[in-house]
Protein backbone atom coordinates (compact mmCIF):
# COMPACT_ATOMS: atom_id res chain seq x y z
CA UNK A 1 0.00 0.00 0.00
CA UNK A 2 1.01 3.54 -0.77
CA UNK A 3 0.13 6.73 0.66
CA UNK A 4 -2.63 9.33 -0.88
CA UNK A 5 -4.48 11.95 -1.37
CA UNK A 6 -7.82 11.42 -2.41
CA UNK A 7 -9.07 14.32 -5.20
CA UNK A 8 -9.94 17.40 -3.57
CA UNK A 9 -13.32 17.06 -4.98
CA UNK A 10 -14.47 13.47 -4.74
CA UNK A 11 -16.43 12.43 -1.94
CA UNK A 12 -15.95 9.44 -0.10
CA UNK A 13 -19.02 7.27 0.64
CA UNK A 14 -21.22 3.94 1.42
CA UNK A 15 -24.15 2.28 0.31
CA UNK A 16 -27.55 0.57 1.78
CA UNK A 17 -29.28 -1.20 -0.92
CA UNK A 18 -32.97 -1.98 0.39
CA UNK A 19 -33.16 -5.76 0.35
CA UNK A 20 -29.54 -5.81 1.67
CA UNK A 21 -30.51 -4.04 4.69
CA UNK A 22 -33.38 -3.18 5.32
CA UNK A 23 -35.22 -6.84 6.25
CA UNK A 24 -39.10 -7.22 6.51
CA UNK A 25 -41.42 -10.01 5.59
CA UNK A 26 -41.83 -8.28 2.22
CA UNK A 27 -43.98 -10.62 -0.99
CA UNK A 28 -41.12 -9.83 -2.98
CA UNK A 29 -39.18 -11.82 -5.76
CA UNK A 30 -36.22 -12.58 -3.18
CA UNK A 31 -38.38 -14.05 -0.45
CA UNK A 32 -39.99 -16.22 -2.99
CA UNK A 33 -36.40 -17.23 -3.62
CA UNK A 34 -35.71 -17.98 -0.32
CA UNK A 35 -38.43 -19.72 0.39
CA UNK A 36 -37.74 -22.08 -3.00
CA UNK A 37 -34.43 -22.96 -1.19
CA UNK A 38 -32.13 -21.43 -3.60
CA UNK A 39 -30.36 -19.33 -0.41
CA UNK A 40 -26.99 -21.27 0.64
CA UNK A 41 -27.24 -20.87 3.88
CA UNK A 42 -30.53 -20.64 3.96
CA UNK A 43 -31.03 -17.23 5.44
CA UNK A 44 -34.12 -15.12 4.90
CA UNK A 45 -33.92 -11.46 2.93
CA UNK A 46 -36.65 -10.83 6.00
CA UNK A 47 -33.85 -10.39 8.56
CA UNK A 48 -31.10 -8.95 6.87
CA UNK A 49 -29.98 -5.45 8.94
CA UNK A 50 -33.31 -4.33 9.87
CA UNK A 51 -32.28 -0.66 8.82
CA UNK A 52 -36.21 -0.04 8.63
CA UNK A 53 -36.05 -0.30 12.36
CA UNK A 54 -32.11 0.97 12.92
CA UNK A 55 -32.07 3.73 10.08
CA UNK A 56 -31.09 6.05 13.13
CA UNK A 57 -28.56 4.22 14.44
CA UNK A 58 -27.24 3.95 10.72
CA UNK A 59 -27.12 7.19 10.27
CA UNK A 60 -24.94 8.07 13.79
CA UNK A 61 -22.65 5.38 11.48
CA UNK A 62 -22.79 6.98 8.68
CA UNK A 63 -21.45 10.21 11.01
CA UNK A 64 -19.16 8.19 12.76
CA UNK A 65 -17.12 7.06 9.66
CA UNK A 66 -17.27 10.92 8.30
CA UNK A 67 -19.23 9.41 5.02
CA UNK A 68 -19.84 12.21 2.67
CA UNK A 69 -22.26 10.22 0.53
CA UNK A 70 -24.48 7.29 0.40
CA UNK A 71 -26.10 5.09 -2.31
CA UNK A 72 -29.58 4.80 -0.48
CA UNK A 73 -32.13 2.12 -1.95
CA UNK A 74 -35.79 2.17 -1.85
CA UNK A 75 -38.00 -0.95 -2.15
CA UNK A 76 -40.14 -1.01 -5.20
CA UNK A 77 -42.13 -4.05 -2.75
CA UNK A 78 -42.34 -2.32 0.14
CA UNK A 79 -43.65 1.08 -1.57
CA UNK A 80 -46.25 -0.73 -3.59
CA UNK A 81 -47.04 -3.92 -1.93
CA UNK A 82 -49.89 -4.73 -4.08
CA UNK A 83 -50.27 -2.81 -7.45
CA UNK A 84 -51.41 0.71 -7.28
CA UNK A 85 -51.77 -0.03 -3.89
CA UNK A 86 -48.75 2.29 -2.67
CA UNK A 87 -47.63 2.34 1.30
CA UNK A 88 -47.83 5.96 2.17
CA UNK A 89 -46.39 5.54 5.64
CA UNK A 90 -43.23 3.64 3.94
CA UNK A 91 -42.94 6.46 1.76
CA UNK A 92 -42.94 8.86 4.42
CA UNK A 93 -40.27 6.84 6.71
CA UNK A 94 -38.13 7.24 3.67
CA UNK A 95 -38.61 10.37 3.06
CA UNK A 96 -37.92 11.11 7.47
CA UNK A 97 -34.27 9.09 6.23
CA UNK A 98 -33.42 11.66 3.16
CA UNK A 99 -34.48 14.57 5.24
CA UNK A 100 -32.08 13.57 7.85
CA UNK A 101 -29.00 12.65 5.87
CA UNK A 102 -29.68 15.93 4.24
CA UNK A 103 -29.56 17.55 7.32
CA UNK A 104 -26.72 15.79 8.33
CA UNK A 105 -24.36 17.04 4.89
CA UNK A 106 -24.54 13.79 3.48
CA UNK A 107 -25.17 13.56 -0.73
CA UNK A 108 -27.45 10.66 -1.13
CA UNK A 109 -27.97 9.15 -4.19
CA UNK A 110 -31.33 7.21 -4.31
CA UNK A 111 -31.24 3.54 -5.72
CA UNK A 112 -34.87 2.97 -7.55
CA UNK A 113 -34.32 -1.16 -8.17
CA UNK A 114 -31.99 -3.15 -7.20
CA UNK A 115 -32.30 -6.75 -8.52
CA UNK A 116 -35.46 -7.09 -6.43
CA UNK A 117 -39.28 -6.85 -8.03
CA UNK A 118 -42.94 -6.82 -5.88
CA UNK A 119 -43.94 -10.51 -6.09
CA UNK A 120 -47.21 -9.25 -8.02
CA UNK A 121 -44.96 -7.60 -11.00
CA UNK A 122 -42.76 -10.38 -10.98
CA UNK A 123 -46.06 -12.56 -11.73
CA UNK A 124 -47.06 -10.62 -14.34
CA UNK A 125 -43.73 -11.66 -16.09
CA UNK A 126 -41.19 -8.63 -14.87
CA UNK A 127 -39.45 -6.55 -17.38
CA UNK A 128 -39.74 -9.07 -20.17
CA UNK A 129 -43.71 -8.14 -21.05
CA UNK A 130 -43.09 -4.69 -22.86
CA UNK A 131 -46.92 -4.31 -21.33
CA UNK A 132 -45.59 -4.61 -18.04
CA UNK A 133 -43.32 -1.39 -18.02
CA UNK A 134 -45.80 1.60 -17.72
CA UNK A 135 -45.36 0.09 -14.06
CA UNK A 136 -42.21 0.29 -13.26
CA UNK A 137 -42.94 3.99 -14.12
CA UNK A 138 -45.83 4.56 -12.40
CA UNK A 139 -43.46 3.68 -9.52
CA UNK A 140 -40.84 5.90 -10.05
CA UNK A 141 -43.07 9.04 -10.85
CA UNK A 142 -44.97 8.13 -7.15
CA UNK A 143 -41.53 7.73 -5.44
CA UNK A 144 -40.00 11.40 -6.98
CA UNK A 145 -43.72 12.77 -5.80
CA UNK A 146 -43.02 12.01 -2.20
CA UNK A 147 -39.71 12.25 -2.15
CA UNK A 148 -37.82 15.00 -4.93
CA UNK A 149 -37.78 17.60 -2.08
CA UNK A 150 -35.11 15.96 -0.43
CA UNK A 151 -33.39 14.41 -3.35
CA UNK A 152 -32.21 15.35 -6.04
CA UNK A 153 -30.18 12.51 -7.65
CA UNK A 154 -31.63 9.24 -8.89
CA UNK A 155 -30.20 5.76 -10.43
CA UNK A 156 -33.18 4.28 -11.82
CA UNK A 157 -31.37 1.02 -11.93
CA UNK A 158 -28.91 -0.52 -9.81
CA UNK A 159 -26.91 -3.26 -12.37
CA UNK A 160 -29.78 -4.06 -14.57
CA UNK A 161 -26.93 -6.11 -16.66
CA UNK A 162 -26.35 -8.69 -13.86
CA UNK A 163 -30.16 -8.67 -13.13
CA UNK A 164 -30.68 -9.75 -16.99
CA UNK A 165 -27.87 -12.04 -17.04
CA UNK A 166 -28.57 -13.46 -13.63
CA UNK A 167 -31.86 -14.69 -13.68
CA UNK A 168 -32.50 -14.82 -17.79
CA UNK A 169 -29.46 -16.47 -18.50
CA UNK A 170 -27.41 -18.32 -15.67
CA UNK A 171 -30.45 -18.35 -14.21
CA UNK A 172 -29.96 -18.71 -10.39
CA UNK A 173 -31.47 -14.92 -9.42
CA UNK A 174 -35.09 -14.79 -9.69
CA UNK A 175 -36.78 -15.87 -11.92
CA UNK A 176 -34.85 -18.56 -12.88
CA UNK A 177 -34.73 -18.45 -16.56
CA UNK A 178 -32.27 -19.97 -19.29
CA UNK A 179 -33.09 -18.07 -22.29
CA UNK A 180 -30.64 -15.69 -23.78
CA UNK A 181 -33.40 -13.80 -25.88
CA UNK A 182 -35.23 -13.38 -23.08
CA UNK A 183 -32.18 -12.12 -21.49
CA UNK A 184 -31.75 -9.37 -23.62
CA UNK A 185 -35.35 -8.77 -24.10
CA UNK A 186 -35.47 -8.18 -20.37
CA UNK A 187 -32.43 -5.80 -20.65
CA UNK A 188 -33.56 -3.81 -23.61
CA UNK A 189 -37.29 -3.07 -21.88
CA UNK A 190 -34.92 -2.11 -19.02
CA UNK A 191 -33.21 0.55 -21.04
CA UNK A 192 -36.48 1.63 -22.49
CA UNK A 193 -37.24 1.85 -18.51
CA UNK A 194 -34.58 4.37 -17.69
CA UNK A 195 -34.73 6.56 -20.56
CA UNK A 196 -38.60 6.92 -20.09
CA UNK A 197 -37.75 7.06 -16.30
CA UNK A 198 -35.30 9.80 -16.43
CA UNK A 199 -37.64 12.34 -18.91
CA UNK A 200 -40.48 11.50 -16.26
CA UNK A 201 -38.20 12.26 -12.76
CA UNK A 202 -37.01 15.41 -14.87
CA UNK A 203 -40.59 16.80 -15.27
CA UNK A 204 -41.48 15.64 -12.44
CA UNK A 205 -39.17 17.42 -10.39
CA UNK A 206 -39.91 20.70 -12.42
CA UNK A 207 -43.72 20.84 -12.36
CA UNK A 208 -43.77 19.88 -8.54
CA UNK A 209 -40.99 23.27 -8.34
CA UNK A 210 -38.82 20.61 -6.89
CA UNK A 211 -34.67 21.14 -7.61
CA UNK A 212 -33.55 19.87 -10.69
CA UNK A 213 -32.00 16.65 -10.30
CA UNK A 214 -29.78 14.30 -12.11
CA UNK A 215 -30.69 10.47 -13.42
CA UNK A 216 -28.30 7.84 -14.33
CA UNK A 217 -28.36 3.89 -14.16
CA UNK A 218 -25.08 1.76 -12.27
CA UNK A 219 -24.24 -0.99 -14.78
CA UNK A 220 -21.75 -4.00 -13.00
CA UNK A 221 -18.53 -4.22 -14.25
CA UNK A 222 -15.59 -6.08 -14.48
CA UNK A 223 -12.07 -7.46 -15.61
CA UNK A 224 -12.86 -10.61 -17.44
CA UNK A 225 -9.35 -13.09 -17.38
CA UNK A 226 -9.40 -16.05 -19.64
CA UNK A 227 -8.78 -18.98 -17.44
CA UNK A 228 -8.03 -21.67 -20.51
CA UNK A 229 -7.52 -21.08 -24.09
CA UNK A 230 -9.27 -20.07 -27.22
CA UNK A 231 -13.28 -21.24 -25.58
CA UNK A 232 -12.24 -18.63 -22.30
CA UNK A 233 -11.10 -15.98 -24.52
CA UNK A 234 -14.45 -15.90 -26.62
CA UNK A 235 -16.24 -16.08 -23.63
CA UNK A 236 -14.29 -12.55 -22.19
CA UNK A 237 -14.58 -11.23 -25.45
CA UNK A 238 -18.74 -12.16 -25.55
CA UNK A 239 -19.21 -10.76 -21.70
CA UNK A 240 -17.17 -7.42 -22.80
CA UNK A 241 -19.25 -6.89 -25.88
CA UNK A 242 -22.37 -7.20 -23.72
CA UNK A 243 -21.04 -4.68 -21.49
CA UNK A 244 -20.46 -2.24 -24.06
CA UNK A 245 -23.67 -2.68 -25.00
CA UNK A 246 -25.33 -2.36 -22.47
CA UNK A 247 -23.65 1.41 -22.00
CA UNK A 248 -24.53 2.26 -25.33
CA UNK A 249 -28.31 1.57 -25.08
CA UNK A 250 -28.96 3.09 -21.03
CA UNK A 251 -26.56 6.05 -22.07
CA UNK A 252 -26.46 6.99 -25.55
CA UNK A 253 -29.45 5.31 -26.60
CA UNK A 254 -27.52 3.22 -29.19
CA UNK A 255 -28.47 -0.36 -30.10
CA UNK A 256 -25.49 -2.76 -30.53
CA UNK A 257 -26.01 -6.79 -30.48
CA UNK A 258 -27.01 -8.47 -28.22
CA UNK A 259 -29.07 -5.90 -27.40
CA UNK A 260 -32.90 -5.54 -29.39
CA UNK A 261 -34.44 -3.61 -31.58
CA UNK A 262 -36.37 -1.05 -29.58
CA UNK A 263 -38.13 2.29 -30.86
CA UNK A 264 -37.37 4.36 -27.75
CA UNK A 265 -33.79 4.05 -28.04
CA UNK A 266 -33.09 6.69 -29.94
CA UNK A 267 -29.75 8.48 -29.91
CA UNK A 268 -28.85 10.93 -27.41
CA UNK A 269 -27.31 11.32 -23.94
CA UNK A 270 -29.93 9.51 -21.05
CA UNK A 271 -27.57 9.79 -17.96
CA UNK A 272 -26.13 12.80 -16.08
CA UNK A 273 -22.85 10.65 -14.57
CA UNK A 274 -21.68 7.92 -15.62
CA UNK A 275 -21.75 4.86 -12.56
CA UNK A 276 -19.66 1.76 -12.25
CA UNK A 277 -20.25 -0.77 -9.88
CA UNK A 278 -16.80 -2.27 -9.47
CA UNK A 279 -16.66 -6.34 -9.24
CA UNK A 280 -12.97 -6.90 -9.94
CA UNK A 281 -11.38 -9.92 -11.24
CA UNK A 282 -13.64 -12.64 -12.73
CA UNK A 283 -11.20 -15.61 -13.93
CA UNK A 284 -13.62 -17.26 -16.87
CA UNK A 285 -13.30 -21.09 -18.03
CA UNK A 286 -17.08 -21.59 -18.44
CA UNK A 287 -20.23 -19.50 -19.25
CA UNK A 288 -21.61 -19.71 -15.48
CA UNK A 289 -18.30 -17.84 -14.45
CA UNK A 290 -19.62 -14.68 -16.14
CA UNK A 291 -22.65 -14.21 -14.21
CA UNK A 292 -23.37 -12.16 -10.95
CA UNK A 293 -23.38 -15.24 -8.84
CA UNK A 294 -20.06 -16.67 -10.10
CA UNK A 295 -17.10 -17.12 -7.38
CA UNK A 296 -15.26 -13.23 -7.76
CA UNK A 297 -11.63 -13.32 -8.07
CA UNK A 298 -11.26 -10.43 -5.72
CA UNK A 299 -11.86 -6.69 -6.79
CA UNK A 300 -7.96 -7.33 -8.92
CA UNK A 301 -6.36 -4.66 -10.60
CA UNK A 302 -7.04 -1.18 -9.86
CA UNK A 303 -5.74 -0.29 -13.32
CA UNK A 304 -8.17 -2.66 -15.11
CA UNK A 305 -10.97 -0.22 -13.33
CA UNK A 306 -9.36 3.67 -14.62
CA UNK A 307 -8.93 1.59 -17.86
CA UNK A 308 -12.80 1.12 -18.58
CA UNK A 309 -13.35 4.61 -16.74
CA UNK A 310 -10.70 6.19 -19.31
CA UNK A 311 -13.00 4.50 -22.28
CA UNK A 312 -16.35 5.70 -21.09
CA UNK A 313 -15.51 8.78 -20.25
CA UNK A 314 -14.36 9.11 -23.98
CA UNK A 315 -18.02 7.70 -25.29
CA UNK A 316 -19.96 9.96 -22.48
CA UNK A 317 -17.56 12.82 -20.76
CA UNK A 318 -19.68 13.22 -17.65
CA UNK A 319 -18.74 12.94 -13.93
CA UNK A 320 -18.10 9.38 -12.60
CA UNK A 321 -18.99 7.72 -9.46
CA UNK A 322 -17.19 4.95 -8.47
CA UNK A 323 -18.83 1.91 -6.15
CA UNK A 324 -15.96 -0.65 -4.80
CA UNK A 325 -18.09 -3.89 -4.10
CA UNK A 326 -17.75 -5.91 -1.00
CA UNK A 327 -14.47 -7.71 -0.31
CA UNK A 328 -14.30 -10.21 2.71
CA UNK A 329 -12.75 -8.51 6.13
CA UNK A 330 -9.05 -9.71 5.68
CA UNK A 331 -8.85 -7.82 2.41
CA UNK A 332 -11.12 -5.12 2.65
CA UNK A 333 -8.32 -2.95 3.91
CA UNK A 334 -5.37 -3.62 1.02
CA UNK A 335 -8.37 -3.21 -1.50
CA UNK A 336 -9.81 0.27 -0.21
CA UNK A 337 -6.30 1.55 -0.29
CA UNK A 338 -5.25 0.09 -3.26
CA UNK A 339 -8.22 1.30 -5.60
CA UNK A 340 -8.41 5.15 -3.63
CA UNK A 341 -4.85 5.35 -4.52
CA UNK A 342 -5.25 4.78 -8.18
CA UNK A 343 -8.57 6.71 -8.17
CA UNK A 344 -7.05 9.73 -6.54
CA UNK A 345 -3.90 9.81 -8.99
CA UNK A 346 -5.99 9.28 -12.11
CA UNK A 347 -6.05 12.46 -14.77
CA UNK A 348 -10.37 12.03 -15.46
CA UNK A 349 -12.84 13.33 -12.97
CA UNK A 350 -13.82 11.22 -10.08
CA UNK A 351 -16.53 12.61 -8.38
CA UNK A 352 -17.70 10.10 -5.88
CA UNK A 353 -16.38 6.91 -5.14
CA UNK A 354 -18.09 4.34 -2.55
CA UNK A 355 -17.67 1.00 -0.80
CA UNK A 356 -20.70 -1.01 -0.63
CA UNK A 357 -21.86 -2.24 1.78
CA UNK A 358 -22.09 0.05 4.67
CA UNK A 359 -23.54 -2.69 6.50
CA UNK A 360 -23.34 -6.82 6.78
CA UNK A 361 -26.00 -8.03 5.48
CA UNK A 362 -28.32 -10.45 3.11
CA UNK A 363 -25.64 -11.09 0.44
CA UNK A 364 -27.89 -12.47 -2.22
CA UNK A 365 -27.13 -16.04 -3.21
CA UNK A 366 -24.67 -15.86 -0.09
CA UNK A 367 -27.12 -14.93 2.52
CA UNK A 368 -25.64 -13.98 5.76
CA UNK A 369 -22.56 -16.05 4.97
CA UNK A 370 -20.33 -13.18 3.54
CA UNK A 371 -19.96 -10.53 5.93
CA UNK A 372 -18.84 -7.40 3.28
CA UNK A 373 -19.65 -4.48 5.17
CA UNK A 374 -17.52 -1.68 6.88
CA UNK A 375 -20.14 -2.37 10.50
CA UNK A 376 -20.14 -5.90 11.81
CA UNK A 377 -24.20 -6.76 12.41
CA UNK A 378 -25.02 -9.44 14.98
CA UNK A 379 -27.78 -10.77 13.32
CA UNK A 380 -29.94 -12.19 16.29
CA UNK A 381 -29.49 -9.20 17.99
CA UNK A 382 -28.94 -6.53 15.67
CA UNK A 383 -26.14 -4.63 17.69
CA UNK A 384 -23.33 -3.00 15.38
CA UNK A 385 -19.81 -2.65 15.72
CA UNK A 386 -17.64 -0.49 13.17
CA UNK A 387 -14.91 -3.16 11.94
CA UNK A 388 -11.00 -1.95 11.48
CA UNK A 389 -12.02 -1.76 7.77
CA UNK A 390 -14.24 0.99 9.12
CA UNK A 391 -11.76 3.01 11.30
CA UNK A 392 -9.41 2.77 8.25
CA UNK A 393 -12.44 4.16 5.96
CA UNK A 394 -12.76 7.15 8.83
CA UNK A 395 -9.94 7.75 9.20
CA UNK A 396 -8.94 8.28 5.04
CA UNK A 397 -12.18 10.50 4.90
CA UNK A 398 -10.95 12.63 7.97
CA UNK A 399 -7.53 13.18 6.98
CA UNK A 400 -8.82 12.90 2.97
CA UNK A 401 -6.25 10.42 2.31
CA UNK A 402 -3.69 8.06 3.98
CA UNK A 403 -0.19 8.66 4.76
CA UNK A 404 2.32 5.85 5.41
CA UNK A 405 1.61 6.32 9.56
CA UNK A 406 -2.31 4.93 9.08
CA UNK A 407 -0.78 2.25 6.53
CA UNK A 408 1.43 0.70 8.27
CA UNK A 409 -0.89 0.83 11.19
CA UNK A 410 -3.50 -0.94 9.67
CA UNK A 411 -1.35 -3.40 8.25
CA UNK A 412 0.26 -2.15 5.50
């Protein structure tokens, strides 16, 4: 590890994604999952954190690690339980949350869908009916209602391209599927989604006299390393082509194979900063290794990561925010410093750059088995503890960088 100094002007954050945290005996597609079996460890999404309950406490966190920003996510299930049946006393717990962290100087970005659909929509067949959309934005444009006065910044997806490929094509998310059409069907609609999405939050925000805001989806990423010979390298090739794709439709509008024909992408620019969610090394011999669920190799080489920034930035030259995923406690440490070193000493403008997951919590797949957050969370009795990871993170966001005292004394 190497001392730095993060960018004067990127902020240092965390995220809570909402069926990651929050907990609840929600009829959502993840429950359904769970109660199918197709959890590890068996673990329920219903227990989780409980930030419903400890969204206080999380936020004294949040102060306690001197977080400047958080990726905050709302569930679609728990806002509209039963179709056009919408929980006004959810909506107005979240909105109590954004008011707070606003009050409390944090930027929060809010998270819109997250791999996780109302068990009612996902009966209906999800995002791959095109009849089935209007929906998803009836959704958004009652979420920005309630809640635009206290935020102003929106990713109306959270990796819809590992949501696709996870349960369309591995199939092992919900719901299950095998179907590569499908798969990109699902995708495209998704795309569709957003761009729809961000025109409505825009308007929104402007006829309710509401400040502006700015829309943008996350899309996963990462460095794909042929594990075998010519069948690995197609396969890298195949899952970086995808990829690409998938930027060109949410953000330019632009339809590339394997993506489908769709009349609303049209194109244009349909995001406001461009967001990476940051998976590292994926080490590919098979097809299964190049979906979400797939053993991770690590979060690998930080300059794999300013490599892909450096090439979006050239298609879309907009601000970027950065999200490190979760890396297991022992190297949670060498990986923050590793990847805020590169990203501080990088020539392109990184605006925000955060480690998810604030907390422990329901890990997908995983359950409660990986524990990737910067707070250790006792799950029977909910009581938190900030991990060393955590007093690193503070401590970089205090002193806005690292100097080779706090690296060597926290093992480097």
């Amino acid at each position: 590890m190497e001392p730095f100094s993060l960018k004067d002007d990127m902020l240092l954050g965390t995220a809570l994604s909402a069926t990651q945290c929050e907990g609840g005996e929600l009829e959502s597609s993840w429950i359904y999952w769970w109660g199918l079996g197709y959890i590890r460890d068996h673990a329920s999404p219903a227990v989780a954190a409980q930030h419903t309950e400890h969204w206080r406490e999380d936020l004294e966190l949040l102060r306690m690690l001197s977080a400047q920003t958080v990726r905050l996510g709302v569930d679609w299930t728990r806002v509209e339980p039963e179709e056009d049946s919408f929980d006004e006393a959810a909506l107005a717990r979240y909105h109590e949350e954004l008011a707070a962290l606003r009050s409390a100087g944090v930027r929060v970005t809010v998270e819109l869908h997250r791999f996780t659909n109302p068990a009612w929509f996902e009966e209906l067949g999800g995002f791959e009916r095109p009849e089935n959309l209007p929906r998803y934005l009836t959704y958004i444009e009652h979420v920005a209602a309630a809640l635009g006065d206290v935020c102003d910044e929106y990713l109306t997806f959270a990796e819809p391209n590992a949501y696709a490929v996870g349960g369309y094509l591995g199939g092992d998310y919900p719901p299950g599927r095998n179907n590569p059409s499908a798969c990109f069907r699902v995708l495209t609609n998704m795309a569709q989604c957003h761009i729809l999405g961000r025109d409505l939050l825009r308007q929104l925000h402007e006829a309710m006299d509401y400040p502006p805001c700015r829309v943008s989806v996350s899309l996963r990423a990462q460095e794909y390393v042929p594990a075998g010979g010519g069948v690995a390298r197609a396969l890298c090739a195949a899952a970086e082509r995808t990829f690409d794709a998938a930027f060109q439709a949410f953000y330019l509008g632009r339809i590339r194979l394997p993506m489908k024909y769709n009349k609303y992408l049209v194109p244009g620019q349909y995001c406001d900063f461009i967001a990476v969610d940051w998976y590292g090394e994926a080490n590919v011999s098979e097809p299964l290794d190049l979906t979400p669920f797939a053993k991770r190799g690590g979060l690998g080489r930080p300059t794999a990561l300013l490599g892909l920034l450096k090439r979006l930035r050239a298609l879309a030259p907009l601000p970027l925010y950065v999200t490190l995923a979760g890396v297991e406690d022992g190297d949670r440490v060498d990986c923050l410093a590793s990847y805020l070193h590169a990203l501080s000493g990088c020539s392109f403008p990184v605006a925000r750059c955060c480690y998810a997951p604030l907390l422990d919590g329901f890990e997908w797949l995983d359950g409660n088995t990986k524990r990737l957050g910067l707070v250790h969370v006792d799950f029977e009795t909910q009581e938190r503890s900030i991990k060393p990871s955590g007093e690193f993170f503070r401590a970089v966001a205090e002193a806005r960088g690292a100097d080779a005292a706090l690296l060597k004394r926290c093992g480097g």
